[in-house]
PDB file of N, CA and C in Angstrom:
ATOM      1  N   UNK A   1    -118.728-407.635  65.712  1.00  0.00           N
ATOM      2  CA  UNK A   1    -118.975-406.231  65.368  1.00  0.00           C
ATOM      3  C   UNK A   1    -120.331-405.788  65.902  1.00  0.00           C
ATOM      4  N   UNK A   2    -120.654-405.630  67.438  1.00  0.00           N
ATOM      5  CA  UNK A   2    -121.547-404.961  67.671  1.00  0.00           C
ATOM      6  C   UNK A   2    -121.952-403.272  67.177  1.00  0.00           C
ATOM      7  N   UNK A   3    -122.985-403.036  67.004  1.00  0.00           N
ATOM      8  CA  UNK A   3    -123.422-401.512  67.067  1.00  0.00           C
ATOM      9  C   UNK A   3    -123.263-400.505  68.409  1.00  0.00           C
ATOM     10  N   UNK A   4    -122.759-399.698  68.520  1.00  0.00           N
ATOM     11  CA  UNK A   4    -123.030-399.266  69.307  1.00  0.00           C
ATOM     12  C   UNK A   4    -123.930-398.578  69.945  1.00  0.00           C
ATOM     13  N   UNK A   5    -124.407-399.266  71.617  1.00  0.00           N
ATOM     14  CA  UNK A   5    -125.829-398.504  71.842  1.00  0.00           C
ATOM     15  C   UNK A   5    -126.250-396.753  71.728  1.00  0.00           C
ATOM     16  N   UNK A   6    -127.892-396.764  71.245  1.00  0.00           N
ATOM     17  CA  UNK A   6    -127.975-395.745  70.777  1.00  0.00           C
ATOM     18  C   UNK A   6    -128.915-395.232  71.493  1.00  0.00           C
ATOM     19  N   UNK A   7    -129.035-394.092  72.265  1.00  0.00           N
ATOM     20  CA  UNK A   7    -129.993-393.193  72.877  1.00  0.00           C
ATOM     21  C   UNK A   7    -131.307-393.063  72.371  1.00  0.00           C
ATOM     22  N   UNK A   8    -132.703-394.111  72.796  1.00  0.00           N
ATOM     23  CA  UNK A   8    -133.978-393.585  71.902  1.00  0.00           C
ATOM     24  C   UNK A   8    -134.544-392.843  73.278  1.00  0.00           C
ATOM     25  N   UNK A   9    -134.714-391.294  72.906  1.00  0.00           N
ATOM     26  CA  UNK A   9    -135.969-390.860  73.355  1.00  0.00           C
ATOM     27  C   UNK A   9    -137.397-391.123  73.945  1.00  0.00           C
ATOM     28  N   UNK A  10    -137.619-391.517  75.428  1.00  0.00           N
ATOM     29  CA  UNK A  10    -139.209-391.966  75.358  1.00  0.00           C
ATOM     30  C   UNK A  10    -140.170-390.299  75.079  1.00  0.00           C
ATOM     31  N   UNK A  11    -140.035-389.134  75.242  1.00  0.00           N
ATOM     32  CA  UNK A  11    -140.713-388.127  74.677  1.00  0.00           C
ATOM     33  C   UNK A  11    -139.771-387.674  73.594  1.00  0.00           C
ATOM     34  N   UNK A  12    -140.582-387.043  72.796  1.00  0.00           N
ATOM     35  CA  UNK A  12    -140.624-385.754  71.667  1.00  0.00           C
ATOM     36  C   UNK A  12    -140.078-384.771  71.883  1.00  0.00           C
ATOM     37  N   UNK A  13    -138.922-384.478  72.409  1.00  0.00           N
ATOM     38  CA  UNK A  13    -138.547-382.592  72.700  1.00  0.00           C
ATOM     39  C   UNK A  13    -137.903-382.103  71.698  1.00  0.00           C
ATOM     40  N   UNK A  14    -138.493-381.078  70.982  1.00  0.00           N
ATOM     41  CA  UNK A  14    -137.373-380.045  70.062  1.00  0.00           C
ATOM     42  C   UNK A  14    -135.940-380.428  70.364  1.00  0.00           C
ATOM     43  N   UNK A  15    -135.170-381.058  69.627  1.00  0.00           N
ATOM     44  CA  UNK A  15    -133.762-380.889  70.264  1.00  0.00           C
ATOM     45  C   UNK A  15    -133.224-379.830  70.444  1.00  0.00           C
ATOM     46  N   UNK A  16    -133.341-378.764  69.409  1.00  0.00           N
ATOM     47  CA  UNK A  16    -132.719-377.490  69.608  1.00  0.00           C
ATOM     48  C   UNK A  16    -132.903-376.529  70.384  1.00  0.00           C
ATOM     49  N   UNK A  17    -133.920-376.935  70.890  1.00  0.00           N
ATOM     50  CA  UNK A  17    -134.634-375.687  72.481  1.00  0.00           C
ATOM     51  C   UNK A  17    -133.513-376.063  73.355  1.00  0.00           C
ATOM     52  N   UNK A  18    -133.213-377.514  73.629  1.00  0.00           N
ATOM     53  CA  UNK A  18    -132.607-378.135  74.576  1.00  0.00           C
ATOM     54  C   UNK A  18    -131.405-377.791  74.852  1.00  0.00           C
ATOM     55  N   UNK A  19    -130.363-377.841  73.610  1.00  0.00           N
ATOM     56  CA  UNK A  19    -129.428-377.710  73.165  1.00  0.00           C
ATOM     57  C   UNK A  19    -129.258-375.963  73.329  1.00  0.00           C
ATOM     58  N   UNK A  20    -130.339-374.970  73.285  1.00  0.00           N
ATOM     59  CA  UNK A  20    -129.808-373.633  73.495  1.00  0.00           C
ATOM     60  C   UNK A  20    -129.868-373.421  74.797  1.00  0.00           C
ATOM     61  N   UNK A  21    -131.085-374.076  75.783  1.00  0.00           N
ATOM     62  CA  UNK A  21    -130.747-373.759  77.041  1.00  0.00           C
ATOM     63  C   UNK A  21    -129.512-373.957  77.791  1.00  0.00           C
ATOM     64  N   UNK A  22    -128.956-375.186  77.041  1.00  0.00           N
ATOM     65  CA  UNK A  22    -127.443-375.661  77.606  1.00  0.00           C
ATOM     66  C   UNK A  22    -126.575-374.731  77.443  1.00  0.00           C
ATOM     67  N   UNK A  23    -126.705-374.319  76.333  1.00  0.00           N
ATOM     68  CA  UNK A  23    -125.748-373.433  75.821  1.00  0.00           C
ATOM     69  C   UNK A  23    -125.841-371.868  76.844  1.00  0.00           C
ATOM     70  N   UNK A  24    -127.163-371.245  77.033  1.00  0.00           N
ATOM     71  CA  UNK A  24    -127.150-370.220  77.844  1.00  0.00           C
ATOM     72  C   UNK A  24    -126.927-370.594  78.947  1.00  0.00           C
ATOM     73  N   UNK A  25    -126.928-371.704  79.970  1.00  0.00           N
ATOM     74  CA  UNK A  25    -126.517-371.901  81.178  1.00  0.00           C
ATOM     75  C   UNK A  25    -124.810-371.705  81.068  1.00  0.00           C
ATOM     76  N   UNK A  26    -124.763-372.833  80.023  1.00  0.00           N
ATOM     77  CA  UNK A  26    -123.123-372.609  80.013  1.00  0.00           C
ATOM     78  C   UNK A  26    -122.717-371.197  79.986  1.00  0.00           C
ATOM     79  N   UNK A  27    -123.142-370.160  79.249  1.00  0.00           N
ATOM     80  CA  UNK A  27    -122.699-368.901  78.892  1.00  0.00           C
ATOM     81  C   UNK A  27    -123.097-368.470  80.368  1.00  0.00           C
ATOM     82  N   UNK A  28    -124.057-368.237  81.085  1.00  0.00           N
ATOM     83  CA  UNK A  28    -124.277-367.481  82.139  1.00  0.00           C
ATOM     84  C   UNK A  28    -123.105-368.254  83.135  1.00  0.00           C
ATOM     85  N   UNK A  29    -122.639-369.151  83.373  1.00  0.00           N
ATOM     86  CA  UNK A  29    -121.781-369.554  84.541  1.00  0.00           C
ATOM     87  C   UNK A  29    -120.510-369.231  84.099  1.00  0.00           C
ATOM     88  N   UNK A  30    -120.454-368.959  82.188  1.00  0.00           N
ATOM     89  CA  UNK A  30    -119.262-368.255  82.291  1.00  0.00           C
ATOM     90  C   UNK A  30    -119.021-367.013  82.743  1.00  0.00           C
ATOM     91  N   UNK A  31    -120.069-365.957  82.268  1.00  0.00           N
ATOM     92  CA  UNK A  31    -120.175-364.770  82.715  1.00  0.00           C
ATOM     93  C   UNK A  31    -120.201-364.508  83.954  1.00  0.00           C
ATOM     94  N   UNK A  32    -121.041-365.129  84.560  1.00  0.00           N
ATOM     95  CA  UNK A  32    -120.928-364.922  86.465  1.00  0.00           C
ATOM     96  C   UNK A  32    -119.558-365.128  86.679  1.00  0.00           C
ATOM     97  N   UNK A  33    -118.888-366.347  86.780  1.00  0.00           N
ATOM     98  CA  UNK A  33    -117.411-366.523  86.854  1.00  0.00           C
ATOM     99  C   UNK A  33    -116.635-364.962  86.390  1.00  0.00           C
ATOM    100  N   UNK A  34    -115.985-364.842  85.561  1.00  0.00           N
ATOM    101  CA  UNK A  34    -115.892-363.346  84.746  1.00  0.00           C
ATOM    102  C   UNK A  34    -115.923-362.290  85.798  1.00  0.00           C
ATOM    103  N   UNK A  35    -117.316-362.016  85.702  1.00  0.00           N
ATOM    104  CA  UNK A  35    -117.624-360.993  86.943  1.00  0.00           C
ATOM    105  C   UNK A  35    -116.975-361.242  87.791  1.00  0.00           C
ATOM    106  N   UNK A  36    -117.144-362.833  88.809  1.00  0.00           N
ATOM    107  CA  UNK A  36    -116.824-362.784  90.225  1.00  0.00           C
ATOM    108  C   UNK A  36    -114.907-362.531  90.095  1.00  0.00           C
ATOM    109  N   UNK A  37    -114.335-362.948  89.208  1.00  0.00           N
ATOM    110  CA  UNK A  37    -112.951-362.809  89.142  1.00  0.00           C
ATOM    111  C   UNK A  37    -112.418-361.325  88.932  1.00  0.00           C
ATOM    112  N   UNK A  38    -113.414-360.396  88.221  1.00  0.00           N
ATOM    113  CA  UNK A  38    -113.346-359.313  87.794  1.00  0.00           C
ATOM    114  C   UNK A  38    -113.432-358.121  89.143  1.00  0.00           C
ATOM    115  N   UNK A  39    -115.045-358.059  90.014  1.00  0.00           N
ATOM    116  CA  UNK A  39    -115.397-357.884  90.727  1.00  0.00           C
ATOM    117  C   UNK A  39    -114.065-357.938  92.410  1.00  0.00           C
ATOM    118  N   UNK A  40    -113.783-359.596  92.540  1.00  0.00           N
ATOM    119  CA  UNK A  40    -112.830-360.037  93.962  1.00  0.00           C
ATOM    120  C   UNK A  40    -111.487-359.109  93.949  1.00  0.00           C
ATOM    121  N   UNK A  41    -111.051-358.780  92.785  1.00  0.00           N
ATOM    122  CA  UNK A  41    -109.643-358.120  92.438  1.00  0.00           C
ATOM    123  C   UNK A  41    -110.274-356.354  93.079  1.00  0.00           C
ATOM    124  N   UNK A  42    -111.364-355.795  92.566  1.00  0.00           N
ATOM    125  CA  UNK A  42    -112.041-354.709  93.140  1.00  0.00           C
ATOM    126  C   UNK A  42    -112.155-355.037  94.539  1.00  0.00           C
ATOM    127  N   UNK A  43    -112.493-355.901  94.939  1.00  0.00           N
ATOM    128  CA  UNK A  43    -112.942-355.859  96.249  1.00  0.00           C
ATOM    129  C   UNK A  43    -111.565-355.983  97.365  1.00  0.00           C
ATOM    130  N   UNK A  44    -110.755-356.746  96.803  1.00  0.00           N
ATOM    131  CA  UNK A  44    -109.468-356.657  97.348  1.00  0.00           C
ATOM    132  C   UNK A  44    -108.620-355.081  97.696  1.00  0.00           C
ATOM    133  N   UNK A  45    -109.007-354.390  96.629  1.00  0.00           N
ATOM    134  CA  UNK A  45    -108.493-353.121  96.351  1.00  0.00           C
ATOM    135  C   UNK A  45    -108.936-352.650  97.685  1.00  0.00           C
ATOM    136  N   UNK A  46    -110.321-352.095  97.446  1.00  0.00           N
ATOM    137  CA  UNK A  46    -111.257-351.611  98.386  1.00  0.00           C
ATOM    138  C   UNK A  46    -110.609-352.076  99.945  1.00  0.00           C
ATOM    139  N   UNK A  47    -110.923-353.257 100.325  1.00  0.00           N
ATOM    140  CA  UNK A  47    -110.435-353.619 101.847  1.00  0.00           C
ATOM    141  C   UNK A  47    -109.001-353.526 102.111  1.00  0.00           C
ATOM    142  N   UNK A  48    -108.353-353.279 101.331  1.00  0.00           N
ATOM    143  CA  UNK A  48    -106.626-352.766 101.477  1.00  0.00           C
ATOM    144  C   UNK A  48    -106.789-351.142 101.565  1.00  0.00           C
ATOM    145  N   UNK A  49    -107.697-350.880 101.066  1.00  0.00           N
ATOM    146  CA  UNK A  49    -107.806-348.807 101.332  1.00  0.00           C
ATOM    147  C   UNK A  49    -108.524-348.734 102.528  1.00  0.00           C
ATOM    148  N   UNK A  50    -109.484-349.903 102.654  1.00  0.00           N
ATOM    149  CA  UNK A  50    -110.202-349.596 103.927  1.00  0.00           C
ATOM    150  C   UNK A  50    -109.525-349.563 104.984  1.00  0.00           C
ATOM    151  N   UNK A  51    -108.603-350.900 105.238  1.00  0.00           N
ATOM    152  CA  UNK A  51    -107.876-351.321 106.421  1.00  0.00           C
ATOM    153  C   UNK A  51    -106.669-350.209 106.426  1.00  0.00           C
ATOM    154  N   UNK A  52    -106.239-349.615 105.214  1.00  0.00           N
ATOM    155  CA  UNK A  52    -105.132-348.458 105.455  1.00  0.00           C
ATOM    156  C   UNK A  52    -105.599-347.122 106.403  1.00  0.00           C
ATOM    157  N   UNK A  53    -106.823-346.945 106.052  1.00  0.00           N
ATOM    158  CA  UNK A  53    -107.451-345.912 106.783  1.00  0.00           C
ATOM    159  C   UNK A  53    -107.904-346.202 108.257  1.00  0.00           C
ATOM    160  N   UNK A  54    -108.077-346.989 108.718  1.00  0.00           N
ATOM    161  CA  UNK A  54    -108.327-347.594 109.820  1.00  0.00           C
ATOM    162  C   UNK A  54    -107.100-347.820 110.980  1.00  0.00           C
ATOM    163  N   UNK A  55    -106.185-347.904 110.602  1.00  0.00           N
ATOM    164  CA  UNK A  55    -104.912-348.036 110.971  1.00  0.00           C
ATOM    165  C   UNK A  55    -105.155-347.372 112.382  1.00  0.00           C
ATOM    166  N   UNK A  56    -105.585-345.810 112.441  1.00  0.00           N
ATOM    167  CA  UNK A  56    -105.223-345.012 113.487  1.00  0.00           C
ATOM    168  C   UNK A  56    -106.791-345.698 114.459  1.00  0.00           C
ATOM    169  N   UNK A  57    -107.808-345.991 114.358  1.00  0.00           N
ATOM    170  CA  UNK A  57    -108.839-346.754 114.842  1.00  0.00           C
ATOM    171  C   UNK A  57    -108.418-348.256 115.554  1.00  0.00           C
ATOM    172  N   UNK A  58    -108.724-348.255 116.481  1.00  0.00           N
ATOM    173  CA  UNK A  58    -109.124-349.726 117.324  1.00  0.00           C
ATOM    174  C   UNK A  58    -109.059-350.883 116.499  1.00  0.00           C
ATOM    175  N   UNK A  59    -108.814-352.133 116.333  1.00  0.00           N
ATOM    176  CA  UNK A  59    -109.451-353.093 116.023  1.00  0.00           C
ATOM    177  C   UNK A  59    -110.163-353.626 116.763  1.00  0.00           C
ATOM    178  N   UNK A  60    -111.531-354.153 115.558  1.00  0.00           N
ATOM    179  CA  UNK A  60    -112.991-354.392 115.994  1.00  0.00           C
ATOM    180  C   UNK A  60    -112.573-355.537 116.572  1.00  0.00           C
ATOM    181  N   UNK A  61    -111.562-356.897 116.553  1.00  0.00           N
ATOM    182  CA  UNK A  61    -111.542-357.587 117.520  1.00  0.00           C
ATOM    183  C   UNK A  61    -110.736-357.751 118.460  1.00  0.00           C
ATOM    184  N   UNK A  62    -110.705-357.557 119.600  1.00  0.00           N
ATOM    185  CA  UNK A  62    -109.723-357.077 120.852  1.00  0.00           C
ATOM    186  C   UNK A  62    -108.840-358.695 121.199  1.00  0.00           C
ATOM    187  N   UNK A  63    -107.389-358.804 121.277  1.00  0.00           N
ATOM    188  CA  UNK A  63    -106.656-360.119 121.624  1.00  0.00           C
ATOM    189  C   UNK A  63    -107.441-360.436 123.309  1.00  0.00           C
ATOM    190  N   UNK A  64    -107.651-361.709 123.213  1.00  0.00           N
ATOM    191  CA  UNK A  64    -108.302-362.254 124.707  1.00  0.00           C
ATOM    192  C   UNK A  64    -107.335-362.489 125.626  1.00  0.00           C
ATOM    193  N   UNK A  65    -107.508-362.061 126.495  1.00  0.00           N
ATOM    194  CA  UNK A  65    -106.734-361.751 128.016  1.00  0.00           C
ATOM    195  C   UNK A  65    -106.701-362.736 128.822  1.00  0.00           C
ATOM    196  N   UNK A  66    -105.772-363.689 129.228  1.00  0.00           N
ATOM    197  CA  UNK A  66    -105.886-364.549 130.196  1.00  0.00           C
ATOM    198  C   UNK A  66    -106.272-366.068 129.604  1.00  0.00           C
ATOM    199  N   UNK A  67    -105.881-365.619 128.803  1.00  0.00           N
ATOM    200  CA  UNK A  67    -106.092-367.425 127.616  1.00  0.00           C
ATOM    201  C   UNK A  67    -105.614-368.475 129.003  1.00  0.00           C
ATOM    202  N   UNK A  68    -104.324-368.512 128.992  1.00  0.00           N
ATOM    203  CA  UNK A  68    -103.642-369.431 129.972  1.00  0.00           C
ATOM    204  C   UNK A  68    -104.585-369.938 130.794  1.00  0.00           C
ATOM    205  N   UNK A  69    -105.052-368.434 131.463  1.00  0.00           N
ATOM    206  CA  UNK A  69    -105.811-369.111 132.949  1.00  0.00           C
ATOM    207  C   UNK A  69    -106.949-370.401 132.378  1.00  0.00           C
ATOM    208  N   UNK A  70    -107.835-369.907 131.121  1.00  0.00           N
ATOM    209  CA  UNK A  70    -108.797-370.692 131.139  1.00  0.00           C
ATOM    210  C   UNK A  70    -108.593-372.279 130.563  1.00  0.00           C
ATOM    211  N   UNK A  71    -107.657-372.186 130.383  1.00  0.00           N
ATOM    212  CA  UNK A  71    -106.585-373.453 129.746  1.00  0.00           C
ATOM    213  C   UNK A  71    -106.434-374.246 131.226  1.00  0.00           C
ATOM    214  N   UNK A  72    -105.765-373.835 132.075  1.00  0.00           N
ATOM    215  CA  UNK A  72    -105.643-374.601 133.353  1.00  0.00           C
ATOM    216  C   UNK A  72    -106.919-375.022 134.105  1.00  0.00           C
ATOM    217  N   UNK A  73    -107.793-374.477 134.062  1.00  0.00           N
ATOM    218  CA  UNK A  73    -109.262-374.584 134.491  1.00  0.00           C
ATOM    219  C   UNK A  73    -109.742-376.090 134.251  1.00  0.00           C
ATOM    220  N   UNK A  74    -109.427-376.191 132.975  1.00  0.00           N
ATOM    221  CA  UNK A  74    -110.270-377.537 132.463  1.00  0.00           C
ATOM    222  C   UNK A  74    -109.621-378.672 132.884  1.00  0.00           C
TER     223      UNK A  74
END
């Protein structure tokens, strides 16, 4: 019937300071998360209205011309 090993402290820290910072990190990475899930669904919106409007405009990247040739080159 061993004891099981037990965590001694070499400093003194308030435990409970410790224990709330954990706790607000945890809470802030929930909240950021939140946002960013909240926020990406907006942003999705947005670039589906953008790209609808754009339709009659150019696309900013033009298909490359002559692929083949530079394929045989090498």
């Amino acid at each position: 019937n061993r004891r099981p090993s037990v965590y001694l402290p070499t400093r003194e820290f308030p435990s409970e300071q410790i224990i709330v910072t954990e706790k607000t990190n945890i809470l802030l990475r929930y909240l950021h998360q939140q946002w960013d899930k909240k926020n990406a669904a907006k942003k999705r919106e947005q670039e589906q209205g953008e790209l609808e409007g754009e339709n009659s405009a150019p696309p900013r990247k033009i298909a490359r011309t002559g692929s083949q040739d530079m394929t045989e080159d090498t």
